[in-house]
N, C-alpha and C. Protein backbone atom coordinates (compact mmCIF):
# COMPACT_ATOMS: atom_id res chain seq x y z
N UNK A 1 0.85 -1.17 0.00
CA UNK A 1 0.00 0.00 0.00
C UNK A 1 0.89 1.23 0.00
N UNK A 2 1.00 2.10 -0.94
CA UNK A 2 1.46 3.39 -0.74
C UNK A 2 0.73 4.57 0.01
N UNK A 3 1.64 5.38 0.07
CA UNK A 3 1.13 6.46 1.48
C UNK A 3 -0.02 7.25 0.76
N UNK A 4 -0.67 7.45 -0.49
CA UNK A 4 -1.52 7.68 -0.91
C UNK A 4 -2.83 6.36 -1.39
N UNK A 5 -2.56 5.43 -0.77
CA UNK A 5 -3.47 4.27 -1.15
C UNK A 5 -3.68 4.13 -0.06
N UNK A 6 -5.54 4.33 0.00
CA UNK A 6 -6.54 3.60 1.31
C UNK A 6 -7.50 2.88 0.59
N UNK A 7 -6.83 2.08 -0.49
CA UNK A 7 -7.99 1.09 -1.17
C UNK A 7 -8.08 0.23 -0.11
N UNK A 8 -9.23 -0.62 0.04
CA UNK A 8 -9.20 -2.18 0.84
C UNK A 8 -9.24 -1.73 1.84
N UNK A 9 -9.62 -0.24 2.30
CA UNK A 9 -9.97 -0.12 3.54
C UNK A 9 -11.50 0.34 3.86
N UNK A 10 -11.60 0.36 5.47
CA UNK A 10 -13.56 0.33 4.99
C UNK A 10 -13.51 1.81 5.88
N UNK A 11 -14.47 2.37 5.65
CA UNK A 11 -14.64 3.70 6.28
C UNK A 11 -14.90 3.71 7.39
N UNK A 12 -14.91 2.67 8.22
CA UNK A 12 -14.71 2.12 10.05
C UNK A 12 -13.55 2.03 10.08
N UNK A 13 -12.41 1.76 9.35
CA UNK A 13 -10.96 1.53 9.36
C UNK A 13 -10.26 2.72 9.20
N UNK A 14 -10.72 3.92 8.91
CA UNK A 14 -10.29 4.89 8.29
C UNK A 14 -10.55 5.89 9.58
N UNK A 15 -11.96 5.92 10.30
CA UNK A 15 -12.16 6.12 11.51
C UNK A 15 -11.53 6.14 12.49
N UNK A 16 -11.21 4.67 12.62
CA UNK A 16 -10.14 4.09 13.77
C UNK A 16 -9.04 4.39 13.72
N UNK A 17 -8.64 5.15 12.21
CA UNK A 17 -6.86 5.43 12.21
C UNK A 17 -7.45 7.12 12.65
N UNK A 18 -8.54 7.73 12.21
CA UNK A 18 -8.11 8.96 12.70
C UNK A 18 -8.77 9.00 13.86
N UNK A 19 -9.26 7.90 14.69
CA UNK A 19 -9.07 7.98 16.31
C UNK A 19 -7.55 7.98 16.88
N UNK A 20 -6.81 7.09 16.47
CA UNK A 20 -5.74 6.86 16.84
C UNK A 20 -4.38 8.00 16.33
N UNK A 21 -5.03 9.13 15.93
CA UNK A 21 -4.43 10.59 15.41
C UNK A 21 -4.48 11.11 16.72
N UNK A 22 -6.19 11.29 16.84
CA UNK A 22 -6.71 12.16 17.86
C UNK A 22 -5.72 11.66 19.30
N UNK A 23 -6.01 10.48 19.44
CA UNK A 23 -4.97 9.99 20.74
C UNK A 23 -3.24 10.67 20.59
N UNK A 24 -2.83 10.68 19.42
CA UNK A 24 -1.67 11.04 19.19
C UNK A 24 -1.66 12.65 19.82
N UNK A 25 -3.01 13.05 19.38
CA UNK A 25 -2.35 14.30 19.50
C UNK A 25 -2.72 14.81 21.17
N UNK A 26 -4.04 13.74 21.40
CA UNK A 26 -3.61 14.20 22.93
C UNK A 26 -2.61 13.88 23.92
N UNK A 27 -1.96 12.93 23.20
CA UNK A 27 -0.36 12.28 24.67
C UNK A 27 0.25 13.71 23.81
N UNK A 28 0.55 14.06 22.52
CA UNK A 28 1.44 15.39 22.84
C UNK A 28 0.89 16.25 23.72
N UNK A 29 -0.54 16.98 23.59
CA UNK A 29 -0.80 17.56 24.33
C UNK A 29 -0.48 17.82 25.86
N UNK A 30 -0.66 16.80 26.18
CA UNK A 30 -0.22 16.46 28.04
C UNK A 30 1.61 16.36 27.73
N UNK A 31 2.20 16.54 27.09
CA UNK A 31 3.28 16.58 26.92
C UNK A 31 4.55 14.94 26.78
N UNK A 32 3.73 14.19 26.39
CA UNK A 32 4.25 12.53 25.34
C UNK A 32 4.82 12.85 24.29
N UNK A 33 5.29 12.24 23.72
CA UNK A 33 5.70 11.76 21.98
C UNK A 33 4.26 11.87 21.33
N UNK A 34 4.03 12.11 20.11
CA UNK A 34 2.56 12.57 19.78
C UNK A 34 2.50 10.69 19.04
N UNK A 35 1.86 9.84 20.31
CA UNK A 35 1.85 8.81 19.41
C UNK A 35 0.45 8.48 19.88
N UNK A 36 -0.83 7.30 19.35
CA UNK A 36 -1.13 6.70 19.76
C UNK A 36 -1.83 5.42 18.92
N UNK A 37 -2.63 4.67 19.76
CA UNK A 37 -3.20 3.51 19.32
C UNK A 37 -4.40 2.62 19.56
N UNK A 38 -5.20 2.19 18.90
CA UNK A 38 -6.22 1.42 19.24
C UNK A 38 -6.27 0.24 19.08
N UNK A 39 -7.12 -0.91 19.85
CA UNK A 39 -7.32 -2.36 19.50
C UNK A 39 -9.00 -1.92 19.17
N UNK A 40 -9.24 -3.09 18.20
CA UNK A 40 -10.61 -3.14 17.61
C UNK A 40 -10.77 -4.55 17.83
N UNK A 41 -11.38 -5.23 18.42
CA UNK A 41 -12.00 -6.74 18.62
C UNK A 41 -13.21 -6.79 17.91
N UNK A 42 -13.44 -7.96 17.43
CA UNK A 42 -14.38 -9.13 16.12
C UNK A 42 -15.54 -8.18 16.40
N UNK A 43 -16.02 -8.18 17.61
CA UNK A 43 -17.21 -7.84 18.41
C UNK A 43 -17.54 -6.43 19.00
N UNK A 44 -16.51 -5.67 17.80
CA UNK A 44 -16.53 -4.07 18.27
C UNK A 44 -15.57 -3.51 20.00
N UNK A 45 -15.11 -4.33 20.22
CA UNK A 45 -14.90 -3.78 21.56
C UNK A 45 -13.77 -2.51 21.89
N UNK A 46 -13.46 -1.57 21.94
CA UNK A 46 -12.42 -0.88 21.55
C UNK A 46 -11.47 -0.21 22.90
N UNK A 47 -9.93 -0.41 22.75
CA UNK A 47 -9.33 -0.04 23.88
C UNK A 47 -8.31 0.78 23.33
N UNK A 48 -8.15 1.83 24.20
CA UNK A 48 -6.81 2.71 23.21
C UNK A 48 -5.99 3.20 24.62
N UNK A 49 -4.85 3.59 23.55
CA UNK A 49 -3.71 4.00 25.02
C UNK A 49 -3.28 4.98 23.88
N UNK A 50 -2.40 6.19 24.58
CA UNK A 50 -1.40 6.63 24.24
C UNK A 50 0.43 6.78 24.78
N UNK A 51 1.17 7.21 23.85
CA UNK A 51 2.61 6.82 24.55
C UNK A 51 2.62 7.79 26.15
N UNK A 52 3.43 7.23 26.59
CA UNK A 52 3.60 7.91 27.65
C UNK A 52 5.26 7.59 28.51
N UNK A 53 6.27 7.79 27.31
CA UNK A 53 7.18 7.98 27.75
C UNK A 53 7.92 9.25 28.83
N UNK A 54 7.02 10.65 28.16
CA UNK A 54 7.44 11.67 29.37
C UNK A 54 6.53 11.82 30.64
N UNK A 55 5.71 11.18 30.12
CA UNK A 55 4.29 11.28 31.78
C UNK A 55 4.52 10.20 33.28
N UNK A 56 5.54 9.51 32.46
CA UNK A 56 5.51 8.01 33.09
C UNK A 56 7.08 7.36 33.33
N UNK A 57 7.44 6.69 34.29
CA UNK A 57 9.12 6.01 34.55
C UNK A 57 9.21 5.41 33.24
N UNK A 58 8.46 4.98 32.42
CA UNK A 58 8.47 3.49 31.48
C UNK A 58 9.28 4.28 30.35
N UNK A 59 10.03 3.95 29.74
CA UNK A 59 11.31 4.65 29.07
C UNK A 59 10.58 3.67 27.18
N UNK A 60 9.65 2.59 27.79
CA UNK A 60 9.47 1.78 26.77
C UNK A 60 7.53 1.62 26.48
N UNK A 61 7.38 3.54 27.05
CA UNK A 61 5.69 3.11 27.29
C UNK A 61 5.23 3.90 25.93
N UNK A 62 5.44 3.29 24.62
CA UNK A 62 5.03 3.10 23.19
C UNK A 62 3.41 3.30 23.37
N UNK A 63 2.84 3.92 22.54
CA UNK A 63 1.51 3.87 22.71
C UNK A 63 0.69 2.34 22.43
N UNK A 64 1.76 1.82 21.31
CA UNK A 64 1.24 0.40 21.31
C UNK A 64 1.82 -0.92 22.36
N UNK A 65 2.70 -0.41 22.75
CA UNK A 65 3.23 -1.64 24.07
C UNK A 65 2.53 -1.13 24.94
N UNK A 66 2.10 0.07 25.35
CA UNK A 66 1.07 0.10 26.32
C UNK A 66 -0.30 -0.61 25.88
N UNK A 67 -0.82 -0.64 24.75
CA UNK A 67 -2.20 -0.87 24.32
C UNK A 67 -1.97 -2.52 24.61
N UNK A 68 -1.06 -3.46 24.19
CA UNK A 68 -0.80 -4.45 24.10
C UNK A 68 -0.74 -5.08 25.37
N UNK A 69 -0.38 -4.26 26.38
CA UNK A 69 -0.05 -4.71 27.67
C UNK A 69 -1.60 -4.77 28.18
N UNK A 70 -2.10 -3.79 27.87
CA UNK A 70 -3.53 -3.35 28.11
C UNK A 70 -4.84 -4.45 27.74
N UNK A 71 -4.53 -4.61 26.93
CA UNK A 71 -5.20 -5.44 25.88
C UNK A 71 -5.05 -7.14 26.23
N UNK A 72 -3.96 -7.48 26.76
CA UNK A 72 -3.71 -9.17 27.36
C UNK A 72 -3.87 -9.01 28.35
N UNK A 73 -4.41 -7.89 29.48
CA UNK A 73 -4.86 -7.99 30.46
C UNK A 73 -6.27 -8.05 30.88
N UNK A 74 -7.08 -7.67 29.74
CA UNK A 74 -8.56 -7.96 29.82
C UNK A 74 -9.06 -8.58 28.39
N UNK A 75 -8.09 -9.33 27.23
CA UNK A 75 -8.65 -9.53 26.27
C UNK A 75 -8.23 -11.29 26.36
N UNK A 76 -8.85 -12.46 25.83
CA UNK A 76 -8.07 -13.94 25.91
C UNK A 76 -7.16 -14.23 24.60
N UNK A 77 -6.40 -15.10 24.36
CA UNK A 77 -5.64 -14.83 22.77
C UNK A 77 -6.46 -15.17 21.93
N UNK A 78 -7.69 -15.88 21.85
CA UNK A 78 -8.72 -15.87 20.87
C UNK A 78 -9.07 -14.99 20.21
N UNK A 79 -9.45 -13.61 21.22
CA UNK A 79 -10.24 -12.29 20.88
C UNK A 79 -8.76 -11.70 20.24
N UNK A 80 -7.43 -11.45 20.63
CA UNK A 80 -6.88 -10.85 19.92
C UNK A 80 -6.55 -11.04 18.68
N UNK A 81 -6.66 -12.60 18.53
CA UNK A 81 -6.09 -13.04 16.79
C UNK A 81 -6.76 -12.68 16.57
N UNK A 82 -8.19 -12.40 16.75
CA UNK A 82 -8.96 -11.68 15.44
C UNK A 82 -9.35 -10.20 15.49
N UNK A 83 -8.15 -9.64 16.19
CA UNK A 83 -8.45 -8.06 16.17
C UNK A 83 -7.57 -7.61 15.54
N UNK A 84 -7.53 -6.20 14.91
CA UNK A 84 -7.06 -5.07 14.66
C UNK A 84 -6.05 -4.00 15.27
N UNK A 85 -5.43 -3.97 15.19
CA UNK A 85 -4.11 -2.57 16.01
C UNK A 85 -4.38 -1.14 15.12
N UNK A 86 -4.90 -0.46 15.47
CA UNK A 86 -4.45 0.57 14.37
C UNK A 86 -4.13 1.85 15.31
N UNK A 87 -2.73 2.66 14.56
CA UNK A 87 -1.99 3.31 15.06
C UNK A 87 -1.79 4.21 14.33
N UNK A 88 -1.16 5.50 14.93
CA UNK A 88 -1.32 6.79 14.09
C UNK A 88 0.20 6.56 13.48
N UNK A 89 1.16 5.90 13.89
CA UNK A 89 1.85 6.06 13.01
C UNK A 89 2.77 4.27 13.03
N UNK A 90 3.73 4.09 11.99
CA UNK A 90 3.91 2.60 11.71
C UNK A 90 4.72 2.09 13.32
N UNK A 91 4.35 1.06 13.65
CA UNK A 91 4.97 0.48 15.06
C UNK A 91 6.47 0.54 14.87
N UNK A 92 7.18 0.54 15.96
CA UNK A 92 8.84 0.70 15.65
C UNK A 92 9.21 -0.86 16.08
N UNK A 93 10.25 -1.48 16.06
CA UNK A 93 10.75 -2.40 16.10
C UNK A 93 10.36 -2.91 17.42
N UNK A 94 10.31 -2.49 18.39
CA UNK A 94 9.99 -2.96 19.83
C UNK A 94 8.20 -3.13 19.60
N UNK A 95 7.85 -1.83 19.34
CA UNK A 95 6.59 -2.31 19.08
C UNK A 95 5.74 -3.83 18.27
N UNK A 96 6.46 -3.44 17.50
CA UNK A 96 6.02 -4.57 16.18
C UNK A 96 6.60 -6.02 17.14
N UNK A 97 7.73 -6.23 17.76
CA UNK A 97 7.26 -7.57 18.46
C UNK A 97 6.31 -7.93 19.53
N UNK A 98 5.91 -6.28 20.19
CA UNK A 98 4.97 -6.97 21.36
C UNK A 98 3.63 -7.32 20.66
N UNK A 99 3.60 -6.71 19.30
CA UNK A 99 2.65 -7.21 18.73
C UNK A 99 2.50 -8.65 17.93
N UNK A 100 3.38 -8.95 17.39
CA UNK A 100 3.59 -10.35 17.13
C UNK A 100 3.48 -11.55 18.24
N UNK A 101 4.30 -10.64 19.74
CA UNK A 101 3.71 -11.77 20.50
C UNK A 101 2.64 -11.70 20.62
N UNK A 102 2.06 -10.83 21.17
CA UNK A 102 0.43 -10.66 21.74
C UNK A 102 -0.90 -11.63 20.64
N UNK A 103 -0.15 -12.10 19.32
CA UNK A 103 -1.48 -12.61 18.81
C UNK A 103 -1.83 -11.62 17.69
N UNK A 104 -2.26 -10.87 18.21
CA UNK A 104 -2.23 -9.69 17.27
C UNK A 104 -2.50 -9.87 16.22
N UNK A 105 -3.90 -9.84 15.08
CA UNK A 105 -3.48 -10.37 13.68
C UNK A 105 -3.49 -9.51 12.24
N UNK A 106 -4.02 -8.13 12.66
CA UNK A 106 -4.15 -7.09 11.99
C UNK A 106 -3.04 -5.81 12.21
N UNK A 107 -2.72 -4.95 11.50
CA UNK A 107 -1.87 -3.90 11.70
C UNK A 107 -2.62 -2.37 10.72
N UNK A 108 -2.80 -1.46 10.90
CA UNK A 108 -3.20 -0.84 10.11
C UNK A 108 -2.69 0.70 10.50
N UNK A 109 -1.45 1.22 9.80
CA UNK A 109 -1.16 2.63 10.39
C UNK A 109 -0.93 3.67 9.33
N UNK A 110 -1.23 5.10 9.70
CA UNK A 110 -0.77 5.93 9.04
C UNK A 110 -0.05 6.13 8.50
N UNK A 111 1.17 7.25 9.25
CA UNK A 111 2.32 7.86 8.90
C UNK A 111 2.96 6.72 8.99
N UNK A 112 4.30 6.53 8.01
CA UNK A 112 5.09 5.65 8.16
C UNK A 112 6.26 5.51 8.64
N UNK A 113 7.04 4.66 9.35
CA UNK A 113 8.55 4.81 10.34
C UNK A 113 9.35 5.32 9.13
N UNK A 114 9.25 5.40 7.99
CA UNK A 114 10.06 6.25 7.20
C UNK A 114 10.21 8.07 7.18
N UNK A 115 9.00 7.98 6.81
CA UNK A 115 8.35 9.23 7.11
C UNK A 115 8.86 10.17 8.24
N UNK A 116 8.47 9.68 9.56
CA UNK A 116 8.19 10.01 10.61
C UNK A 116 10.26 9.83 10.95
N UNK A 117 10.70 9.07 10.37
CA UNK A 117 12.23 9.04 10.25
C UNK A 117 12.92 10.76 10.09
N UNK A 118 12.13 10.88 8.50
CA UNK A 118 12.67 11.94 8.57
C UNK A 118 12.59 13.33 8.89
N UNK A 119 11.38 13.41 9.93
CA UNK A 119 11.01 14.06 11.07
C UNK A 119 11.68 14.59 12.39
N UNK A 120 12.32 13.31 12.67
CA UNK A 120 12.72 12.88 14.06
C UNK A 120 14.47 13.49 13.75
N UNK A 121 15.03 12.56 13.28
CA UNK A 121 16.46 12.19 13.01
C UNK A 121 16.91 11.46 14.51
N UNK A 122 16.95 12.26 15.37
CA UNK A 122 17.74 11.68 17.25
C UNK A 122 16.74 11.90 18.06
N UNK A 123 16.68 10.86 18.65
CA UNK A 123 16.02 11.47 20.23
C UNK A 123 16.57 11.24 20.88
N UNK A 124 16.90 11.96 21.87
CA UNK A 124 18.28 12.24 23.09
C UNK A 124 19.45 11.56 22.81
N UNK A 125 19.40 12.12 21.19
CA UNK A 125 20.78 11.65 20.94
C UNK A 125 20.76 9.97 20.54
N UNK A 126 19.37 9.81 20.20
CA UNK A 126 20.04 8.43 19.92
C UNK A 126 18.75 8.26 18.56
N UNK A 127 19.74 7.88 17.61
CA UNK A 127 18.59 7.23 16.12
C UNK A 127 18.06 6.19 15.96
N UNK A 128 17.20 6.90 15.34
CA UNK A 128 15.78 5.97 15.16
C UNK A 128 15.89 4.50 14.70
N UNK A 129 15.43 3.50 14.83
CA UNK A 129 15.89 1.97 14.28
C UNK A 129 15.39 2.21 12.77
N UNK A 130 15.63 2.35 11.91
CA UNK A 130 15.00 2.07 10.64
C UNK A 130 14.92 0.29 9.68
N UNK A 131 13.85 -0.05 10.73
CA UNK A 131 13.40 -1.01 10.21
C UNK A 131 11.95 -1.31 9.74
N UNK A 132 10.84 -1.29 9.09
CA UNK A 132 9.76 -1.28 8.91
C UNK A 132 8.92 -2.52 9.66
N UNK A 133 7.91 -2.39 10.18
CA UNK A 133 7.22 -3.41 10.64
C UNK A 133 6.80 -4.80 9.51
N UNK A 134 6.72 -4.61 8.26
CA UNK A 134 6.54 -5.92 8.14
C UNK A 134 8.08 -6.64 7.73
N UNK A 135 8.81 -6.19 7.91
CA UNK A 135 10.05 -6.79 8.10
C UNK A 135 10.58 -7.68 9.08
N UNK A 136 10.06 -6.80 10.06
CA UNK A 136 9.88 -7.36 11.50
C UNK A 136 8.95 -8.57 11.14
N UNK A 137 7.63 -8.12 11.24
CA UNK A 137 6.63 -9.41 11.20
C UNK A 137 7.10 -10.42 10.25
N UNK A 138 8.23 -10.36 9.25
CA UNK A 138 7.96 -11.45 8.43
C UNK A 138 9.06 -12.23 8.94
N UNK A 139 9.75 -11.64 9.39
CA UNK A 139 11.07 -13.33 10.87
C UNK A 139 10.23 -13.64 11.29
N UNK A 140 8.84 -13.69 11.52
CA UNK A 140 7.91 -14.68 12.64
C UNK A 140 7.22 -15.63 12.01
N UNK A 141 6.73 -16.55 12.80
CA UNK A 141 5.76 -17.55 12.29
C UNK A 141 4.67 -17.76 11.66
N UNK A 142 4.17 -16.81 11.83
CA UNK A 142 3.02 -16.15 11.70
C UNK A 142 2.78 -15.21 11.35
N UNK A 143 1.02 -15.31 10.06
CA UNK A 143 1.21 -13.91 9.12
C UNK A 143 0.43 -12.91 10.11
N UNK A 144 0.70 -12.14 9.82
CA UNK A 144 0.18 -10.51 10.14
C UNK A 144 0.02 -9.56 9.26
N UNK A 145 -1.34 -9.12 9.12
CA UNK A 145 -1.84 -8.61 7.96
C UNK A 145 -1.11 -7.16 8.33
N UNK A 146 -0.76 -6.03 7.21
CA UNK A 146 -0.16 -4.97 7.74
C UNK A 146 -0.79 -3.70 6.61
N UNK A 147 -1.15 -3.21 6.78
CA UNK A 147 -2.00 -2.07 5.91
C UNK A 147 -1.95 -0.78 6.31
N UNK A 148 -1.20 -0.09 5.37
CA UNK A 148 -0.41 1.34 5.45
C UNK A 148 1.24 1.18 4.82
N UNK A 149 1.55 2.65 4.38
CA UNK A 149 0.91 3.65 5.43
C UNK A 149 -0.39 4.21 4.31
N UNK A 150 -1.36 5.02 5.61
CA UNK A 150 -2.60 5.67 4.72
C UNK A 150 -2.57 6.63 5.07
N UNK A 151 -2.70 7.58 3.74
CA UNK A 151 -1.95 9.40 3.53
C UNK A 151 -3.31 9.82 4.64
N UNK A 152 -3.21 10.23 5.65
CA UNK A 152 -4.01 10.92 6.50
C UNK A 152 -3.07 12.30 6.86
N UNK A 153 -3.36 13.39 5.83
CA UNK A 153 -2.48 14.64 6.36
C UNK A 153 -2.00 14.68 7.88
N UNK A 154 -3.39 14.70 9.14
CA UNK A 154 -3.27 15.00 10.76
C UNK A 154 -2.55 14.10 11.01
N UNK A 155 -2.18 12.98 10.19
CA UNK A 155 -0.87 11.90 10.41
C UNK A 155 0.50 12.93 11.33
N UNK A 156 0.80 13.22 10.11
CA UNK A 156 1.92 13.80 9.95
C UNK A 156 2.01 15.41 10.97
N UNK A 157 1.14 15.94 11.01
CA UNK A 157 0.54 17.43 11.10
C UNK A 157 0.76 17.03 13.09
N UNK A 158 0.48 16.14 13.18
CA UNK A 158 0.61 16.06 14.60
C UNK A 158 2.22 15.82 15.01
N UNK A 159 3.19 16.02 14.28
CA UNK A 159 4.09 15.94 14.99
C UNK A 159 4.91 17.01 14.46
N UNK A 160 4.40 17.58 13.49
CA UNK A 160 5.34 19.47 13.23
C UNK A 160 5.56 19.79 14.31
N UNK A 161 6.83 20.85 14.21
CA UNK A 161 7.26 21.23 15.08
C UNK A 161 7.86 20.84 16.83
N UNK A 162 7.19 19.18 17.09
CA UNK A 162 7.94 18.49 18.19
C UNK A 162 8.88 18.15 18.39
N UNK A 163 9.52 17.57 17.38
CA UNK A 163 11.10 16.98 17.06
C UNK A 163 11.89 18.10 16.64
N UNK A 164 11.90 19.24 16.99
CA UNK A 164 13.06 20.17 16.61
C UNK A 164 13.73 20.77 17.21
């Protein structure tokens, strides 16, 4: 899928990524990394987190390792293989395995770790992993559907001016 292709997506999917904007832009707001994320279960059920690396000790609290953590604590691995992740922007390497473990069988994000690469460049001095998530997902056993990135301008728009 290119960053201008949201074919094969349904206008509930398109929703859920610009919920998972809105979350982005409120962990910047409260003063986070402008990230966030939602789970969507078979049966509609919906749980979202945002990052909270500056709010919080957790040096590793990803908006999606939080959602994930979140999510195997009130979801069984049944309900997650058949859910959805969707995130405002592509999972980073840490991310993308808690999602592979967790079951996890959908991926669906915006802005892409490329993108958003060349946004960033260092954070506290240290660069970004440039590896893409289905790269990641494809060393595993198991497929994981991955869809994005999808050109959502507030993608991107939510993180002007943070990284500079």
């Amino acid at each position: 899928m290119t960053a201008s292709d949201s074919e094969g997506l349904s206008l509930l999917d398109l929703d859920h990524l610009r919920r998972s904007v809105a979350l982005a832009r409120a962990a910047r707001g409260r003063g986070d990394h402008p990230f966030g994320a939602l789970l969507v279960t078979a049966d509609g059920t919906v749980i979202e987190a945002m990052n909270t690396v500056n709010s919080g000790p957790d040096p590793i609290g990803h908006a999606e390792t939080n959602l994930v953590r979140d999510a195997g604590r009130q979801l069984d691995a049944g309900t997650l293989a058949t859910s959805t992740l969707y995130t405002s922007t592509e999972p980073c390497v840490m991310c993308a395995g808690a999602i592979y473990w967790s079951g996890i069988a959908r991926v669906v994000y915006a802005l892409s770790e490329a993108q958003l690469r060349g946004m960033v460049g260092t954070q506290s001095g240290v660069p970004t992993l440039a590896l893409p998530c289905r790269e990641v997902f494809a060393h595993g056993g198991r497929a994981i559907t991955v869809e994005g990135p999808v050109a959502l301008p507030e993608a991107s728009e939510v993180h002007a001016g943070f990284w500079g």
